[in-house]
C-alpha atoms as a PDB file:
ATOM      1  CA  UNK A   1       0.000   0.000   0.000  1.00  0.00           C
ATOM      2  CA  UNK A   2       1.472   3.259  -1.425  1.00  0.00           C
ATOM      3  CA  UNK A   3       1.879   6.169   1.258  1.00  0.00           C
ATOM      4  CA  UNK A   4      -0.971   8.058  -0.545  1.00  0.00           C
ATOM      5  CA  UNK A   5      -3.443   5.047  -0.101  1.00  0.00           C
ATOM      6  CA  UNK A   6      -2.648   4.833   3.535  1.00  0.00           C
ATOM      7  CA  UNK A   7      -3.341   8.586   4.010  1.00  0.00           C
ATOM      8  CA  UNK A   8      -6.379   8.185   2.726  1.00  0.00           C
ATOM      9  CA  UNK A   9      -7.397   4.758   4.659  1.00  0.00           C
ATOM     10  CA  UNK A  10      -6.543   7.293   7.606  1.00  0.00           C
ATOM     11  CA  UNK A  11      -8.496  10.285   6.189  1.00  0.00           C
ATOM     12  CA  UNK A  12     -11.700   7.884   6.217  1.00  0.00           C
ATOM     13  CA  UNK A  13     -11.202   6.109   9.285  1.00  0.00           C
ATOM     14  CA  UNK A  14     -10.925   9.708  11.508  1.00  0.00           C
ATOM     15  CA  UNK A  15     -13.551  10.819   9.924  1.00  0.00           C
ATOM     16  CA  UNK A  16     -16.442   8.047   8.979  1.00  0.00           C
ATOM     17  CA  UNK A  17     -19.213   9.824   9.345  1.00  0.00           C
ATOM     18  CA  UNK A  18     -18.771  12.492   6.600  1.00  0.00           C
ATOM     19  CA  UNK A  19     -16.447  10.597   4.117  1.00  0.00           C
ATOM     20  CA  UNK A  20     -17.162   7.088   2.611  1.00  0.00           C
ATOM     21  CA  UNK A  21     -14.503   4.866   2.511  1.00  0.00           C
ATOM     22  CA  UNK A  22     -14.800   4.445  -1.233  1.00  0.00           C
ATOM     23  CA  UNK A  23     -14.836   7.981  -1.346  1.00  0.00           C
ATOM     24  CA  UNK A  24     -11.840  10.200  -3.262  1.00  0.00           C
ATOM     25  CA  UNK A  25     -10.438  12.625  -0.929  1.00  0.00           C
ATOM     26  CA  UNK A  26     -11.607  16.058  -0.914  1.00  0.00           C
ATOM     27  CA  UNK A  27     -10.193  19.292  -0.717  1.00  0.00           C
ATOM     28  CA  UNK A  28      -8.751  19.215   2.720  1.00  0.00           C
ATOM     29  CA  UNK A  29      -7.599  16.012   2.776  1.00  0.00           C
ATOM     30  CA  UNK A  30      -5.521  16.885  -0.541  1.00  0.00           C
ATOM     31  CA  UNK A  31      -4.070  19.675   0.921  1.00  0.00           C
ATOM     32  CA  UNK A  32      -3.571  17.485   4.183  1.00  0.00           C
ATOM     33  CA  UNK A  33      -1.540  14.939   2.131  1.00  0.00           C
ATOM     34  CA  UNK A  34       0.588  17.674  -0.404  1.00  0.00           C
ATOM     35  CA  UNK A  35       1.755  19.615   2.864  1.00  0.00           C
ATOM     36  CA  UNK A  36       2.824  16.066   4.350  1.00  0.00           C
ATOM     37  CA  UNK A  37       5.046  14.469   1.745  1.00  0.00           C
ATOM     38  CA  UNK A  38       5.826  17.410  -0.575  1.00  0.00           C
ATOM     39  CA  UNK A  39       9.572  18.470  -0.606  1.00  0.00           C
ATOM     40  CA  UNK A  40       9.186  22.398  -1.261  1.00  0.00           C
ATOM     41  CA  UNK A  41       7.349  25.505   0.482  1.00  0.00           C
ATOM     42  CA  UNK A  42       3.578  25.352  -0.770  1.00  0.00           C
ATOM     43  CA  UNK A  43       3.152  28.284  -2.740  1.00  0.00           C
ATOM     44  CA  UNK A  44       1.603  31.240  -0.569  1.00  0.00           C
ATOM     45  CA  UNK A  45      -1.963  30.966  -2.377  1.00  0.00           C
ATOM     46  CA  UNK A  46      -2.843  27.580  -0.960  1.00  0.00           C
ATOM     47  CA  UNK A  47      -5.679  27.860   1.668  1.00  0.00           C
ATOM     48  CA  UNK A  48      -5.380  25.306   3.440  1.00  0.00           C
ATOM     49  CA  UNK A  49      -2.399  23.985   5.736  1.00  0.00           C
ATOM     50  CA  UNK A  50      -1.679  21.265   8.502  1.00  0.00           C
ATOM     51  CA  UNK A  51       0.792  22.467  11.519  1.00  0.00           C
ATOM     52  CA  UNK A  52       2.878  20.077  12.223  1.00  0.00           C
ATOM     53  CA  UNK A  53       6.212  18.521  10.862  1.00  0.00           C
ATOM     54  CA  UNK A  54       8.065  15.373   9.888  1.00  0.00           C
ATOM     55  CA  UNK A  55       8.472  12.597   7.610  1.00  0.00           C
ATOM     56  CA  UNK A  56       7.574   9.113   6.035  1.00  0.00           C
ATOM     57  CA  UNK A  57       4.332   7.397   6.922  1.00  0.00           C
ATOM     58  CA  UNK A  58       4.654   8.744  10.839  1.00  0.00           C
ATOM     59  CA  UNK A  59       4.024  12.190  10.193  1.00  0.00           C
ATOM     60  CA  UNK A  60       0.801  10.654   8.031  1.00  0.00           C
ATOM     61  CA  UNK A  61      -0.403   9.237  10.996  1.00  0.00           C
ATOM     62  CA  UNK A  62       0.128  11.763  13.074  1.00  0.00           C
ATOM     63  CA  UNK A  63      -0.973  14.948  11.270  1.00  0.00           C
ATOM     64  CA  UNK A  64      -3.601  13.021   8.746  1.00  0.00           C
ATOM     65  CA  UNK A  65      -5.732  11.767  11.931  1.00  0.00           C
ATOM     66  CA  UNK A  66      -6.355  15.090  14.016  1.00  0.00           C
ATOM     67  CA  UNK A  67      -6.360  16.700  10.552  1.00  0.00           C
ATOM     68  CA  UNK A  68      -5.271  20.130  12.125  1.00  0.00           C
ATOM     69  CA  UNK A  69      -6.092  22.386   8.825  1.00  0.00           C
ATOM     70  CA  UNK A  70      -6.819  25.945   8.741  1.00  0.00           C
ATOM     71  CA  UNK A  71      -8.801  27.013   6.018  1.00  0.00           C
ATOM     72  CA  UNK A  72      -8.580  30.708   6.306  1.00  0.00           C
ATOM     73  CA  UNK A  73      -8.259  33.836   3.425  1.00  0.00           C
ATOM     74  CA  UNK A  74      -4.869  35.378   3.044  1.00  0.00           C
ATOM     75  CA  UNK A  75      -4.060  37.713   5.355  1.00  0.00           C
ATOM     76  CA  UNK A  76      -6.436  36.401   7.869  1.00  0.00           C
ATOM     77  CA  UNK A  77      -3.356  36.068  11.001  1.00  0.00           C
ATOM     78  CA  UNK A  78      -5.225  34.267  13.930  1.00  0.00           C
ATOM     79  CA  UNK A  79      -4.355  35.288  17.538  1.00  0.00           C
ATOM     80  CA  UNK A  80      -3.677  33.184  20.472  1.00  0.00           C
ATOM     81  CA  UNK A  81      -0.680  30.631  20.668  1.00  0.00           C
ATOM     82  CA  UNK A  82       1.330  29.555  23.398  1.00  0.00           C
ATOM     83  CA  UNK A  83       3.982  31.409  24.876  1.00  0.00           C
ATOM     84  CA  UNK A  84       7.128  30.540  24.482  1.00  0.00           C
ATOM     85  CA  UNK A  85       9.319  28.663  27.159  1.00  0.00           C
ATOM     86  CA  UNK A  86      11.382  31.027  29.497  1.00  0.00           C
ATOM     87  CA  UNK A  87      14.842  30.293  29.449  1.00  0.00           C
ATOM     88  CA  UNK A  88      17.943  31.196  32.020  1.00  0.00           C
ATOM     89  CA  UNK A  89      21.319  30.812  32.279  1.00  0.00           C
ATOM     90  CA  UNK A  90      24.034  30.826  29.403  1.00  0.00           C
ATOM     91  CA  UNK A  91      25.924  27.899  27.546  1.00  0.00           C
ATOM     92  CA  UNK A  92      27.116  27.144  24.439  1.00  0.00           C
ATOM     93  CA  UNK A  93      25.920  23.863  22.247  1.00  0.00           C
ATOM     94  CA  UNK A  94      29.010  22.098  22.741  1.00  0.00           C
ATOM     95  CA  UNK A  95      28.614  22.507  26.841  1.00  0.00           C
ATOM     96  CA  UNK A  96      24.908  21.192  26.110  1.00  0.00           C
ATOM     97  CA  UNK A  97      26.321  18.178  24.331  1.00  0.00           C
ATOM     98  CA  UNK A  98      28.827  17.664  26.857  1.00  0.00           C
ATOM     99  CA  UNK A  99      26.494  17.833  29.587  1.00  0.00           C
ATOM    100  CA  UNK A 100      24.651  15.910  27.981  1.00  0.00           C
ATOM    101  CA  UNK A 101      27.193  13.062  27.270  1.00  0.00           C
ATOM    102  CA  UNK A 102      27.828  12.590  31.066  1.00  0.00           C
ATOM    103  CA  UNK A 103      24.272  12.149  31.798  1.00  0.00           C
ATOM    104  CA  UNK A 104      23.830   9.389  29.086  1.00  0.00           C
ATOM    105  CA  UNK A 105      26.616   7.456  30.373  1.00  0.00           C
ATOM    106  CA  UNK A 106      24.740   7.356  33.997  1.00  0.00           C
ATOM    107  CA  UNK A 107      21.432   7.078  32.115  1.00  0.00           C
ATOM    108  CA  UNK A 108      19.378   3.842  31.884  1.00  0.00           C
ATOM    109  CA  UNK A 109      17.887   4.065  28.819  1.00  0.00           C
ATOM    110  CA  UNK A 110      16.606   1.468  26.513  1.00  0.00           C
ATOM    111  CA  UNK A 111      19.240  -1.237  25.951  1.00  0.00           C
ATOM    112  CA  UNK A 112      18.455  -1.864  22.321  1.00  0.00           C
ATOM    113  CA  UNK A 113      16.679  -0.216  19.570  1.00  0.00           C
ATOM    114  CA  UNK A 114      12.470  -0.228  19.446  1.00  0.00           C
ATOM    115  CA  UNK A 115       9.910   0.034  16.780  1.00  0.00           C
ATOM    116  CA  UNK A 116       7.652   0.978  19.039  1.00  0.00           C
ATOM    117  CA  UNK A 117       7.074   5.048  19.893  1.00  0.00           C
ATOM    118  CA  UNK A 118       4.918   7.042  22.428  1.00  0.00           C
ATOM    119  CA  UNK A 119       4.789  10.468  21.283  1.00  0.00           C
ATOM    120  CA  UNK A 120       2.851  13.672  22.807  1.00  0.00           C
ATOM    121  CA  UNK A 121       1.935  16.132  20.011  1.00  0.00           C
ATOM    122  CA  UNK A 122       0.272  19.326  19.981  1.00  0.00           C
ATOM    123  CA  UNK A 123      -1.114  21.331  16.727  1.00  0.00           C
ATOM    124  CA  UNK A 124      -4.058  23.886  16.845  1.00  0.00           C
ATOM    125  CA  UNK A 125      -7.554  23.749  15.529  1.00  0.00           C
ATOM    126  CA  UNK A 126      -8.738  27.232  13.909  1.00  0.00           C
ATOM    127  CA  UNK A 127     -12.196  28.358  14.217  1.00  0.00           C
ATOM    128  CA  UNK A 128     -12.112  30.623  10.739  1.00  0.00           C
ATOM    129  CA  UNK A 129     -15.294  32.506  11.440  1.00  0.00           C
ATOM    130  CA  UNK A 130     -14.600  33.863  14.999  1.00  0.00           C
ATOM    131  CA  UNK A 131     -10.674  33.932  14.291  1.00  0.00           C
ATOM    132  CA  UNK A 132     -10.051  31.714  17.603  1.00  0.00           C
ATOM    133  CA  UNK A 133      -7.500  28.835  18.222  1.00  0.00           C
ATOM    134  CA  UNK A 134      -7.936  25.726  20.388  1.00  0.00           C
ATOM    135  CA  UNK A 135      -4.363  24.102  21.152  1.00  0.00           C
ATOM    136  CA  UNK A 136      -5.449  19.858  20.673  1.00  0.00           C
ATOM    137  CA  UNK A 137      -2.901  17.899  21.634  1.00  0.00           C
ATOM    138  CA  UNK A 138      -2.956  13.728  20.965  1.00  0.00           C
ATOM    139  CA  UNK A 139      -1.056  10.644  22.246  1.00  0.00           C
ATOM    140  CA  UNK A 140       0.037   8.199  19.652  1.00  0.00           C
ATOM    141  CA  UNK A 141       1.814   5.148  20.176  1.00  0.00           C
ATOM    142  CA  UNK A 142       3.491   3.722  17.284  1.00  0.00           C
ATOM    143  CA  UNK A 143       4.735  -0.052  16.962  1.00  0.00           C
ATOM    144  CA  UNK A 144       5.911  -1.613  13.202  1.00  0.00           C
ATOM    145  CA  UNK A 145       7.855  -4.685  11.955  1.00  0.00           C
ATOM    146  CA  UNK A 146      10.693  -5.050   9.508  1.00  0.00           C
ATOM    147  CA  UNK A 147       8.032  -6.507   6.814  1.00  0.00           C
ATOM    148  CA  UNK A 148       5.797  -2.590   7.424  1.00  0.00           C
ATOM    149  CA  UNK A 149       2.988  -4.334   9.354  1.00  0.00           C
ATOM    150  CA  UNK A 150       1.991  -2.596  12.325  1.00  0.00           C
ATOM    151  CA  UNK A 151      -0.218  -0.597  14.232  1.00  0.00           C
ATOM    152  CA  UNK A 152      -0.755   3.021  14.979  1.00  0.00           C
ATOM    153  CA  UNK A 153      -3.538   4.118  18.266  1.00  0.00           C
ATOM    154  CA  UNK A 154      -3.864   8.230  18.414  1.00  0.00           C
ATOM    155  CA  UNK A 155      -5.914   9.056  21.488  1.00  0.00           C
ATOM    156  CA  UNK A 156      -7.150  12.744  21.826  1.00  0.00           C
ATOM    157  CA  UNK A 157      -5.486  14.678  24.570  1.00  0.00           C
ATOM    158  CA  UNK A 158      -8.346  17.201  26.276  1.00  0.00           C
ATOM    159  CA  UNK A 159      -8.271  20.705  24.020  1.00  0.00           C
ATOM    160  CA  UNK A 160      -7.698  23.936  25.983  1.00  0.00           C
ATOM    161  CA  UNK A 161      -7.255  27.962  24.569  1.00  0.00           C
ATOM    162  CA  UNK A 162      -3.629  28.479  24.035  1.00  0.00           C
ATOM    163  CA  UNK A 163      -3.823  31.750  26.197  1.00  0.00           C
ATOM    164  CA  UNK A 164      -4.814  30.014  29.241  1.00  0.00           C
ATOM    165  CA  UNK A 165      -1.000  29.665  30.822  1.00  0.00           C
ATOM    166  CA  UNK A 166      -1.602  27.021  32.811  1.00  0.00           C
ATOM    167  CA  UNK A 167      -2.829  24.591  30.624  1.00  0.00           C
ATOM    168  CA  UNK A 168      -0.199  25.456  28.206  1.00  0.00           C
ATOM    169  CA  UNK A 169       2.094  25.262  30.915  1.00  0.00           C
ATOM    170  CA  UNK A 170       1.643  22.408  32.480  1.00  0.00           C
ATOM    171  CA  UNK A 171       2.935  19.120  33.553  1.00  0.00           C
ATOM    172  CA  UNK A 172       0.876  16.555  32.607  1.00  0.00           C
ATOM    173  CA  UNK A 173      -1.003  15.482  29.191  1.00  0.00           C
ATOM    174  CA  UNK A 174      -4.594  14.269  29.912  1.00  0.00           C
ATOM    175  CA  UNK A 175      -6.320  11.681  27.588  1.00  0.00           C
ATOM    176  CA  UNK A 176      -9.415  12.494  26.755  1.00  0.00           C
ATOM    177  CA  UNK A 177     -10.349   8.808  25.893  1.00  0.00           C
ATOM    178  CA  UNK A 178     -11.332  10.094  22.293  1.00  0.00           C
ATOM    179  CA  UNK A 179      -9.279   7.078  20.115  1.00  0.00           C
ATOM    180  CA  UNK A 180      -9.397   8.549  16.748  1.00  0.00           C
ATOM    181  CA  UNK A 181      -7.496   6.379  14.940  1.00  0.00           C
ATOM    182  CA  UNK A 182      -6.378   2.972  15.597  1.00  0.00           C
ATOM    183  CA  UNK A 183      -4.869   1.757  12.458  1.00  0.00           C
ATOM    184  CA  UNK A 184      -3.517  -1.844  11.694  1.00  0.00           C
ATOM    185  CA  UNK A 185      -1.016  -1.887   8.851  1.00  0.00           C
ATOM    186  CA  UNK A 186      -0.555  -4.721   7.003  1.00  0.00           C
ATOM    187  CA  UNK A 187       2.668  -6.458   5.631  1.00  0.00           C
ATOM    188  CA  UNK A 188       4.119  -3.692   3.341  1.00  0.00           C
ATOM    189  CA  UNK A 189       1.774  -0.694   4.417  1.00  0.00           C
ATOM    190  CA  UNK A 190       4.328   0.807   6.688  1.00  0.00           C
ATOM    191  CA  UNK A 191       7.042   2.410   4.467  1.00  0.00           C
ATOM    192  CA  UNK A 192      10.365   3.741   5.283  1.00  0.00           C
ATOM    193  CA  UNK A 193      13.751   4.234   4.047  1.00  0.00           C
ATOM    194  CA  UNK A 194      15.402   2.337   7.589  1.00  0.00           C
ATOM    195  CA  UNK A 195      14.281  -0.896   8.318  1.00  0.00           C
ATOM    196  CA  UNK A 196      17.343  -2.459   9.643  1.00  0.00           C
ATOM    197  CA  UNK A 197      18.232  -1.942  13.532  1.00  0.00           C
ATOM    198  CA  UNK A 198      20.451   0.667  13.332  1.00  0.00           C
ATOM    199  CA  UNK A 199      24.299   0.936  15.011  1.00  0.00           C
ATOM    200  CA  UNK A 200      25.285   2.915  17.816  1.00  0.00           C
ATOM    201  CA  UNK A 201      28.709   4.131  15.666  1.00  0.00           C
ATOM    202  CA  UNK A 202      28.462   7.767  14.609  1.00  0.00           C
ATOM    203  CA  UNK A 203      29.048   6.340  10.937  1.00  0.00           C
ATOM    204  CA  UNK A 204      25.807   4.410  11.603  1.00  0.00           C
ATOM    205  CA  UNK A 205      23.452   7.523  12.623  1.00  0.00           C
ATOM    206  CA  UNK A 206      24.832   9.240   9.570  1.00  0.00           C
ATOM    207  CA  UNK A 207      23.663   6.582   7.664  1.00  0.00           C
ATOM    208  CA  UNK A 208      20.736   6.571   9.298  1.00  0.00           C
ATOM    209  CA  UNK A 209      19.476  10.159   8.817  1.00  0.00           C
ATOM    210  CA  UNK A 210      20.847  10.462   5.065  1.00  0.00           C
ATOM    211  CA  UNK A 211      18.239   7.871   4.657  1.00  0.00           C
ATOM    212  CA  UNK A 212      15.922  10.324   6.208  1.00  0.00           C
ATOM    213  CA  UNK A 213      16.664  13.056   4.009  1.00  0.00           C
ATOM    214  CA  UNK A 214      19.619  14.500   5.289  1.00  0.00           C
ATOM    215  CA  UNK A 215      22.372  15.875   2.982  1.00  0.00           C
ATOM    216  CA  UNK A 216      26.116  15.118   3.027  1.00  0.00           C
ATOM    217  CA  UNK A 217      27.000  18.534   3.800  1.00  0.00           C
ATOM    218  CA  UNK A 218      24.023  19.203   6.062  1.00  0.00           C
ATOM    219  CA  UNK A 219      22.553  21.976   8.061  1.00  0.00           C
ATOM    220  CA  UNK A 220      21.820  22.217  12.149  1.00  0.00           C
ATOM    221  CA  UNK A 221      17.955  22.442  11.214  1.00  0.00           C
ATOM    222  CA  UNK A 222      18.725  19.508   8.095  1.00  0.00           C
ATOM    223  CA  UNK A 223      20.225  17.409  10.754  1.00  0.00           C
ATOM    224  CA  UNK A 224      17.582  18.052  13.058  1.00  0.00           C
ATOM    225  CA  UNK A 225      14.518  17.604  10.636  1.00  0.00           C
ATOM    226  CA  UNK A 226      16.144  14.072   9.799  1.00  0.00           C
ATOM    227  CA  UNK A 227      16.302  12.979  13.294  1.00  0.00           C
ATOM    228  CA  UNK A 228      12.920  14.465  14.130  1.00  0.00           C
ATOM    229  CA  UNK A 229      11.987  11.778  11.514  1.00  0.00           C
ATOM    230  CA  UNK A 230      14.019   9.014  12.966  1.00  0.00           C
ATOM    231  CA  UNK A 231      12.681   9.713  16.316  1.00  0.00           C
ATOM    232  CA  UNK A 232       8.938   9.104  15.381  1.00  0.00           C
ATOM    233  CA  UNK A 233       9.730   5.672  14.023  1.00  0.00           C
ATOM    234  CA  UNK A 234      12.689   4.507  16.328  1.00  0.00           C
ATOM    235  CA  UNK A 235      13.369   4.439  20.197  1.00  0.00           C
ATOM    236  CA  UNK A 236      16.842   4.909  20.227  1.00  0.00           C
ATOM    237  CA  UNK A 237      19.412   4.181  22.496  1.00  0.00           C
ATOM    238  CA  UNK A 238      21.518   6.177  24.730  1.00  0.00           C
ATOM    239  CA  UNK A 239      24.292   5.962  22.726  1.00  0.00           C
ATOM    240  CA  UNK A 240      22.865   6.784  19.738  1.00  0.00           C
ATOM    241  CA  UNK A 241      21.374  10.120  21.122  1.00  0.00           C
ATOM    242  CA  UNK A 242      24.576  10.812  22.004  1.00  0.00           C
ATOM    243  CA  UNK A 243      26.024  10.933  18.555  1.00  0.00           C
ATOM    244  CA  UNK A 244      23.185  12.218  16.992  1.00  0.00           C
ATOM    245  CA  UNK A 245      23.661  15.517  19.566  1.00  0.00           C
ATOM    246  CA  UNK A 246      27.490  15.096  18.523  1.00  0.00           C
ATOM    247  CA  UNK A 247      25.791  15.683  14.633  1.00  0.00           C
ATOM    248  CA  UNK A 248      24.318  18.513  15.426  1.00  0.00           C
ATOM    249  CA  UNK A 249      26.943  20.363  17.156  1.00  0.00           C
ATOM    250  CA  UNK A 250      28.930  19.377  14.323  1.00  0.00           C
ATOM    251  CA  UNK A 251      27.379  21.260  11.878  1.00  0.00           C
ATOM    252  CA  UNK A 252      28.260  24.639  13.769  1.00  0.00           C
ATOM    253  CA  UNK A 253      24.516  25.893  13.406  1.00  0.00           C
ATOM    254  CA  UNK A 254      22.646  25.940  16.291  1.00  0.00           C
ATOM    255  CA  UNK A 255      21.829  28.682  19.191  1.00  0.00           C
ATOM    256  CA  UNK A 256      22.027  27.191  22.474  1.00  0.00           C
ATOM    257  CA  UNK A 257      19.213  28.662  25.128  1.00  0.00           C
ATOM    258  CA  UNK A 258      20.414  27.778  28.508  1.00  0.00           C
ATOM    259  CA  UNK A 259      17.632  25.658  30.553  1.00  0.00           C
ATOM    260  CA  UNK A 260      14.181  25.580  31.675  1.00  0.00           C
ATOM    261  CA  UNK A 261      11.363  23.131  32.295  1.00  0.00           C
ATOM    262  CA  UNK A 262       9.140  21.794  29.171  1.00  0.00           C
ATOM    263  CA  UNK A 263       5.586  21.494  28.887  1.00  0.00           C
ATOM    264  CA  UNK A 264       5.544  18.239  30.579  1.00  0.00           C
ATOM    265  CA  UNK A 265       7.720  19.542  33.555  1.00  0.00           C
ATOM    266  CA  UNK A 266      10.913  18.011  32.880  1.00  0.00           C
ATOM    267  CA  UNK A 267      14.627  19.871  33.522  1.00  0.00           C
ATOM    268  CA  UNK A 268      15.993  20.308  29.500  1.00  0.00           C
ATOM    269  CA  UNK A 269      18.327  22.492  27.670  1.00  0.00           C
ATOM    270  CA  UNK A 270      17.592  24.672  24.712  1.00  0.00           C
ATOM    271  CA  UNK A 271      19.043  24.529  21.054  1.00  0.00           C
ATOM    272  CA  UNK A 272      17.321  26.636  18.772  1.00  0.00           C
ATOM    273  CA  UNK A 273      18.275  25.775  14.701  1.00  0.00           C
ATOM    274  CA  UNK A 274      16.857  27.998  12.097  1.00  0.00           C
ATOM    275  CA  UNK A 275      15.643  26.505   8.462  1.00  0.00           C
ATOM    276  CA  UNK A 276      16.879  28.200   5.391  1.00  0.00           C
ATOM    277  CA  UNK A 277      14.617  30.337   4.266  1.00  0.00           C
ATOM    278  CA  UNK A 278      14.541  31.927   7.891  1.00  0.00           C
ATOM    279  CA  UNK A 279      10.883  30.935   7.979  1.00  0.00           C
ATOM    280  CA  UNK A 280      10.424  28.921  11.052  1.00  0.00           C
ATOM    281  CA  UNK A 281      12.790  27.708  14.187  1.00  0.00           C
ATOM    282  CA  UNK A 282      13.195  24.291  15.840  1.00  0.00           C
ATOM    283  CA  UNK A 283      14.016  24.066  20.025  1.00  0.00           C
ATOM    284  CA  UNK A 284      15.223  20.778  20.332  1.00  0.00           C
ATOM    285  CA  UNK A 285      14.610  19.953  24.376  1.00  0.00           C
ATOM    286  CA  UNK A 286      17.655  17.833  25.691  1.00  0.00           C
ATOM    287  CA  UNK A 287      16.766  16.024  29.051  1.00  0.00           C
ATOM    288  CA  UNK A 288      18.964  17.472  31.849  1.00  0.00           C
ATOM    289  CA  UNK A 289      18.299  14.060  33.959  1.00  0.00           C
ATOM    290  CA  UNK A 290      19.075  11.709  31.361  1.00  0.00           C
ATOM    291  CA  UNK A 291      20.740  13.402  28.317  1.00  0.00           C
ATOM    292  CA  UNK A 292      17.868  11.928  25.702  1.00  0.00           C
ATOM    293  CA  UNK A 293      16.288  14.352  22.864  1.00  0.00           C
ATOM    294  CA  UNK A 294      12.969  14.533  24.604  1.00  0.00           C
ATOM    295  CA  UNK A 295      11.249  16.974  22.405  1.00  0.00           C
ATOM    296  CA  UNK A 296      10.832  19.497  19.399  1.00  0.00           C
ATOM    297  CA  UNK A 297       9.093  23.066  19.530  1.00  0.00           C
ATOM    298  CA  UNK A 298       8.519  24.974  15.804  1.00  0.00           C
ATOM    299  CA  UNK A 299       7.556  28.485  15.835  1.00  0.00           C
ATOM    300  CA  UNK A 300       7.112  30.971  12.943  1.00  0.00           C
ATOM    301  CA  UNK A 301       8.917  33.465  12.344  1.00  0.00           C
ATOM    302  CA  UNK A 302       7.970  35.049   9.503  1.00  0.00           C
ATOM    303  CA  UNK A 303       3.925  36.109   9.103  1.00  0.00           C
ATOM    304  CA  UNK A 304       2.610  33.535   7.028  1.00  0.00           C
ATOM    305  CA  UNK A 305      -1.137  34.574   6.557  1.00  0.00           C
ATOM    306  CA  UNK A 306      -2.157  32.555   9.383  1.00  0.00           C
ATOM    307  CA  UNK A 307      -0.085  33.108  12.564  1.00  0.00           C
ATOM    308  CA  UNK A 308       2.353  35.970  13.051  1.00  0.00           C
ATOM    309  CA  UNK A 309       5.736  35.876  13.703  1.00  0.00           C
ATOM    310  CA  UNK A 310       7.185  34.845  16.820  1.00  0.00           C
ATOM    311  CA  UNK A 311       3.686  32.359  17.252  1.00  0.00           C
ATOM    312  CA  UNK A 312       4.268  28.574  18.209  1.00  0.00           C
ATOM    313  CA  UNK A 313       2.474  26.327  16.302  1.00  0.00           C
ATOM    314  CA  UNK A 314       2.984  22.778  17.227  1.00  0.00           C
ATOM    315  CA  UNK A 315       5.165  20.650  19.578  1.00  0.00           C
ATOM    316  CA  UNK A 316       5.929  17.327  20.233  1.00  0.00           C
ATOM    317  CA  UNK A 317       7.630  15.253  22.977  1.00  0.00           C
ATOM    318  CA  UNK A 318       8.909  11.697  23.748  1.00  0.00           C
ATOM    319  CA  UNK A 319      10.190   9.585  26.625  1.00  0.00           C
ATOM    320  CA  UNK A 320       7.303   9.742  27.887  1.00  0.00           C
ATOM    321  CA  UNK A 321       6.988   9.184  31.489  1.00  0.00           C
ATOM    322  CA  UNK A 322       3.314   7.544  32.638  1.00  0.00           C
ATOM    323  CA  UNK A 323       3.592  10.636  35.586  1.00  0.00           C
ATOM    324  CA  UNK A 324       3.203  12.953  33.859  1.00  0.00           C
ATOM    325  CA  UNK A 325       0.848  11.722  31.173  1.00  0.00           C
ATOM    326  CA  UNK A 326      -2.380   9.905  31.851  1.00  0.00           C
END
């Protein structure tokens, strides 16, 4: 099953009351799909858009089955997003990495390398009429095989208004119950470009994420959009975060923040990349307890019709701990 015929599957089965499953997709679910696997900006005049980011059949999952579109008229900026995380201190991305480096080595992570994900995710719902925003966040757990059968469950986290702090503050992630998609993949239906369980080398990470879509000569936010990728289809190991935080200081490119707490409460340091064109920024969260990539922030910077610059419009985290999310 191609990647387009699983979107759609997914496009029918959140939605089964207003589209058939026989039924082509329509407008929104076209745009839903071009924003996921297209390779370039979307020219300016498309109306509709999904907030969210990352590759293969993951990010098809995960933005396809909340379907978080804004259909809105250009020009039409939207207020209310969450405010952004308050950082102290001062460091430099190396001293993150290093820091980082002795808590792996004291860390217990995972032993081996999993198929199997749980990610937090948050992307926004936009009311077009009354120009509001409701932040609606989702827990998916992701498992797959080596032959691309497996199984995807997203559960609806509770909505809340982006401007209430506390909510978009807080420390825990509460289930709503809502499962609105629970897909089973058959042999072949799951499709990406790593199948094999990686190494721990830095050769092998390298390998990895250039089968991700990262270039030879790559960029902080390049390296960073590849192992966004990786890390919605793999658990990885210690180790490997490790050299994949080695990558990325590598390249020379990132900001580092100093520390504060994420939206789920945990101690993490900041490293801000910037893509290309200058139009949005990725915080990559590194655990202060155990060293792990925990979680990605994007916010616009450049007004894009539908949120202005400086707005954050979706988030996602991982390791997640069962205290914190229930």
């Amino acid at each position: 099953m191609t990647q387009n015929a699983v979107l759609e599957r997914m496009l029918t089965d959140a939605d089964p009351a207003s589209t058939p499953r026989d039924a082509s997709p329509d407008v929104r679910a076209l745009a839903t799909r071009d924003r996921i696997l297209r390779t370039t900006r979307a020219p300016r005049r498309r109306r509709a858009r999904t907030l969210g980011w990352a590759g293969g059949l993951t990010a098809v999952a995960a933005s396809a089955a909340l379907a978080f579109a804004v259909f809105a008229p250009q020009g039409a900026a939207v207020a209310g997003t969450p405010s952004p995380l308050d950082f102290s201190g001062s460091s430099t991305v190396a001293q993150i990495v290093d820091e980082a480096g002795v808590a792996l080595a004291n860390s217990t992570g995972p032993s081996i390398p999993s198929r199997t994900v749980r990610t937090a995710s948050w992307g926004f719902s936009v009311e077009v009429d009354t120009k509001t925003t409701t932040v609606v966040p989702q827990l998916s757990t992701l498992t797959w095989e080596p032959d691309g059968s497996g199984r995807m469950t997203i559960i609806a986290g509770v909505p809340y208004d982006p401007e209430d702090a506390v909510a978009s503050n807080g420390a825990e992630v509460t289930s709503s119950g809502e499962v609105v998609t629970d897909l089973i993949m058959g042999e072949g239906d799951f499709e990406t470009p790593w199948k094999t369980v990686p190494g721990e080398t830095g050769e092998d990470m390298v390998a990895m994420l250039r089968a991700f879509g990262m270039p030879e000569d790559p960029t902080a936010f390049e390296v960073e959009t590849a192992m966004t990728t990786a890390l919605d289809q793999w658990t990885l190991t210690d180790a490997q975060h490790e050299e994949l935080l080695v990558l990325l200081a590598e390249t020379g490119g990132g900001e580092a923040l100093g520390t504060t707490t994420d939206r789920l409460g945990r101690p993490v340091a900041g490293i801000r990349v910037l893509s290309p064109d200058e139009a949005v920024s990725d915080l990559i969260l590194v655990s202060r307890e155990t060293g792990r990539i925990v979680g990605i922030e994007r916010t616009v910077l450049k007004d894009d019709g539908v949120f202005s610059a400086g707005a954050i419009i979706s988030y996602r985290m991982w390791d997640l701990d069962e205290d914190t999310v229930r």
